[in-house]
N, C-alpha and C. Protein backbone atom coordinates (compact mmCIF):
# COMPACT_ATOMS: atom_id res chain seq x y z
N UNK A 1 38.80 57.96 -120.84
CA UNK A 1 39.22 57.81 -119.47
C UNK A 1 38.20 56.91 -118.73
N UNK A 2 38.35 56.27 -118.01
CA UNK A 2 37.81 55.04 -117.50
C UNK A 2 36.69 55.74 -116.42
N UNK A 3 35.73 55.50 -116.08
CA UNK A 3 35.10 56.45 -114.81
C UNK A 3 35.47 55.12 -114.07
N UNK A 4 36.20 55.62 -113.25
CA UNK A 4 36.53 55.33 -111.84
C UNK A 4 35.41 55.05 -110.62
N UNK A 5 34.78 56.47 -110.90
CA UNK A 5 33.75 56.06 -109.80
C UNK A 5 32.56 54.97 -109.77
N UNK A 6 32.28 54.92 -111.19
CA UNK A 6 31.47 54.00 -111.33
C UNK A 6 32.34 52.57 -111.20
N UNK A 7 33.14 52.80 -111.68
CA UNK A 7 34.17 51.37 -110.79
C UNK A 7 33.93 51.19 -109.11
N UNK A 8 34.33 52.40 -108.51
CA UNK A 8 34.16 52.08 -107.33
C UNK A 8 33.20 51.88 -106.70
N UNK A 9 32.01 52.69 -107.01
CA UNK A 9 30.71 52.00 -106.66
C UNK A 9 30.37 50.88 -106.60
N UNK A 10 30.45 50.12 -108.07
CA UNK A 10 30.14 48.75 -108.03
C UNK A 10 30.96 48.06 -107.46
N UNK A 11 32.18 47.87 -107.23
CA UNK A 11 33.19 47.66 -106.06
C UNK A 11 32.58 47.40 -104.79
N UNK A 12 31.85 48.35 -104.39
CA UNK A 12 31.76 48.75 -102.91
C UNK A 12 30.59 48.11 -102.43
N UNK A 13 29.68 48.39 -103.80
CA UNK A 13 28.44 47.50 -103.29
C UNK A 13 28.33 45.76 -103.47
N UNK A 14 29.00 45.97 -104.05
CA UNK A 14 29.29 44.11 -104.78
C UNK A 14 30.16 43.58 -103.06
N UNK A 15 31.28 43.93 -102.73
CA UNK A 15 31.66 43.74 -101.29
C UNK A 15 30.81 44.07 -100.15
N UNK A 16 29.90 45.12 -100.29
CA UNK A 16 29.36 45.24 -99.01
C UNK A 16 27.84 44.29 -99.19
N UNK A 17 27.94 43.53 -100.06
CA UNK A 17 27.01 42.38 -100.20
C UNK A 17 27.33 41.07 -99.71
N UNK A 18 28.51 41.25 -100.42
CA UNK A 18 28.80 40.02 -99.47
C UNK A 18 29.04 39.98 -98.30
N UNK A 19 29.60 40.76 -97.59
CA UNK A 19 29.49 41.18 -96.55
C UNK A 19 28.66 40.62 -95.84
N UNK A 20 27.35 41.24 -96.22
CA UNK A 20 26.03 40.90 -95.55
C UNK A 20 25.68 39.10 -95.67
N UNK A 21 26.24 38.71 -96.91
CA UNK A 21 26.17 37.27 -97.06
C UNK A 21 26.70 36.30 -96.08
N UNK A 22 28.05 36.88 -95.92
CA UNK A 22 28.57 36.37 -94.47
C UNK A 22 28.32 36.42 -93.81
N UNK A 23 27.65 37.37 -93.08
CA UNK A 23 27.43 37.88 -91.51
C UNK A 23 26.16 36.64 -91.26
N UNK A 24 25.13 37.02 -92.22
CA UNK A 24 24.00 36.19 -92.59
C UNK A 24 24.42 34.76 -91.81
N UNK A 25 25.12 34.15 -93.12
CA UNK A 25 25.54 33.05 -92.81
C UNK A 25 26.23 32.06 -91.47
N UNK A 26 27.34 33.50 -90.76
CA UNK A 26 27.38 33.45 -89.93
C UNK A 26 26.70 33.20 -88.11
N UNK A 27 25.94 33.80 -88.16
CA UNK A 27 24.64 33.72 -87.51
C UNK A 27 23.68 32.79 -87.64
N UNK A 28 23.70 32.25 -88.67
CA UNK A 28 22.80 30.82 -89.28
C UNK A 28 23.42 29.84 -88.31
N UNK A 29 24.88 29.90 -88.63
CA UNK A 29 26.15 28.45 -87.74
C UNK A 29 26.20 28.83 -86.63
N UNK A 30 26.32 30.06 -86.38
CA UNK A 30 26.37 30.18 -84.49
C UNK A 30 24.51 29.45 -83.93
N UNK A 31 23.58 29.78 -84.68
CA UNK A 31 22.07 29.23 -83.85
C UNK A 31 22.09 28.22 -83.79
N UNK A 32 22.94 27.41 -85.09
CA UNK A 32 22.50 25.91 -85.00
C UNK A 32 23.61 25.58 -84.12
N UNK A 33 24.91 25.99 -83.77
CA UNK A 33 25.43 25.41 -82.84
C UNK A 33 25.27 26.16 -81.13
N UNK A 34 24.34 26.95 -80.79
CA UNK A 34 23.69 27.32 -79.38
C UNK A 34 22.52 26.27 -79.53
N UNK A 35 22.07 25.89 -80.53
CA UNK A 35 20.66 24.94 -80.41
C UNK A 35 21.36 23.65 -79.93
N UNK A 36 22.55 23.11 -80.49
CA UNK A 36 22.89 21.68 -80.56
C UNK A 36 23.50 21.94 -79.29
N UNK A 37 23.95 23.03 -78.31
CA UNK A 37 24.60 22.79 -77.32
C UNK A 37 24.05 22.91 -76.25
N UNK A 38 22.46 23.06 -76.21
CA UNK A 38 21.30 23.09 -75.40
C UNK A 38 20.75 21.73 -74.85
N UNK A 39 20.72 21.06 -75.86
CA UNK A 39 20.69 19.46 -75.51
C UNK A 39 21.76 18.85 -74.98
N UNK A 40 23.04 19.59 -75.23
CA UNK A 40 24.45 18.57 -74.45
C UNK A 40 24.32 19.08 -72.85
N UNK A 41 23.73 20.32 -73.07
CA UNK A 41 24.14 20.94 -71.43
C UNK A 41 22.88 20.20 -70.34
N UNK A 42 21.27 19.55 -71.29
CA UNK A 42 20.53 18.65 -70.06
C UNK A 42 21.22 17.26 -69.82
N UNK A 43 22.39 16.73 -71.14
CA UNK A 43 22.53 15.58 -70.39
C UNK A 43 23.98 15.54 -69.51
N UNK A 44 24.39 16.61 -69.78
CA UNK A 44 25.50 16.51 -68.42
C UNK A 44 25.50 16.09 -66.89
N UNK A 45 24.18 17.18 -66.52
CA UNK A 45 24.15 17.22 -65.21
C UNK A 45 23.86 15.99 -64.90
């Protein structure tokens, strides 16, 4: 019989890694685009 749980474990942690990979990543692209939109907002005015 297959253990299941040990299926699901590694399941769960293998996704809730990436997870974290994204979020990561995410947050990387939002700084660099609040940084790049810091310089557009002095030459507006």
């Amino acid at each position: 019989m297959p253990d299941y749980k040990s299926m699901y474990l590694d399941l769960f942690n293998s996704v809730t890694d990436a997870i974290e990979v994204l979020s990561a990543a995410q947050k990387r692209a939002e700084e660099v685009y609040i940084t790049s939109c810091e310089g557009d907002e002095e030459t507006d005015e």
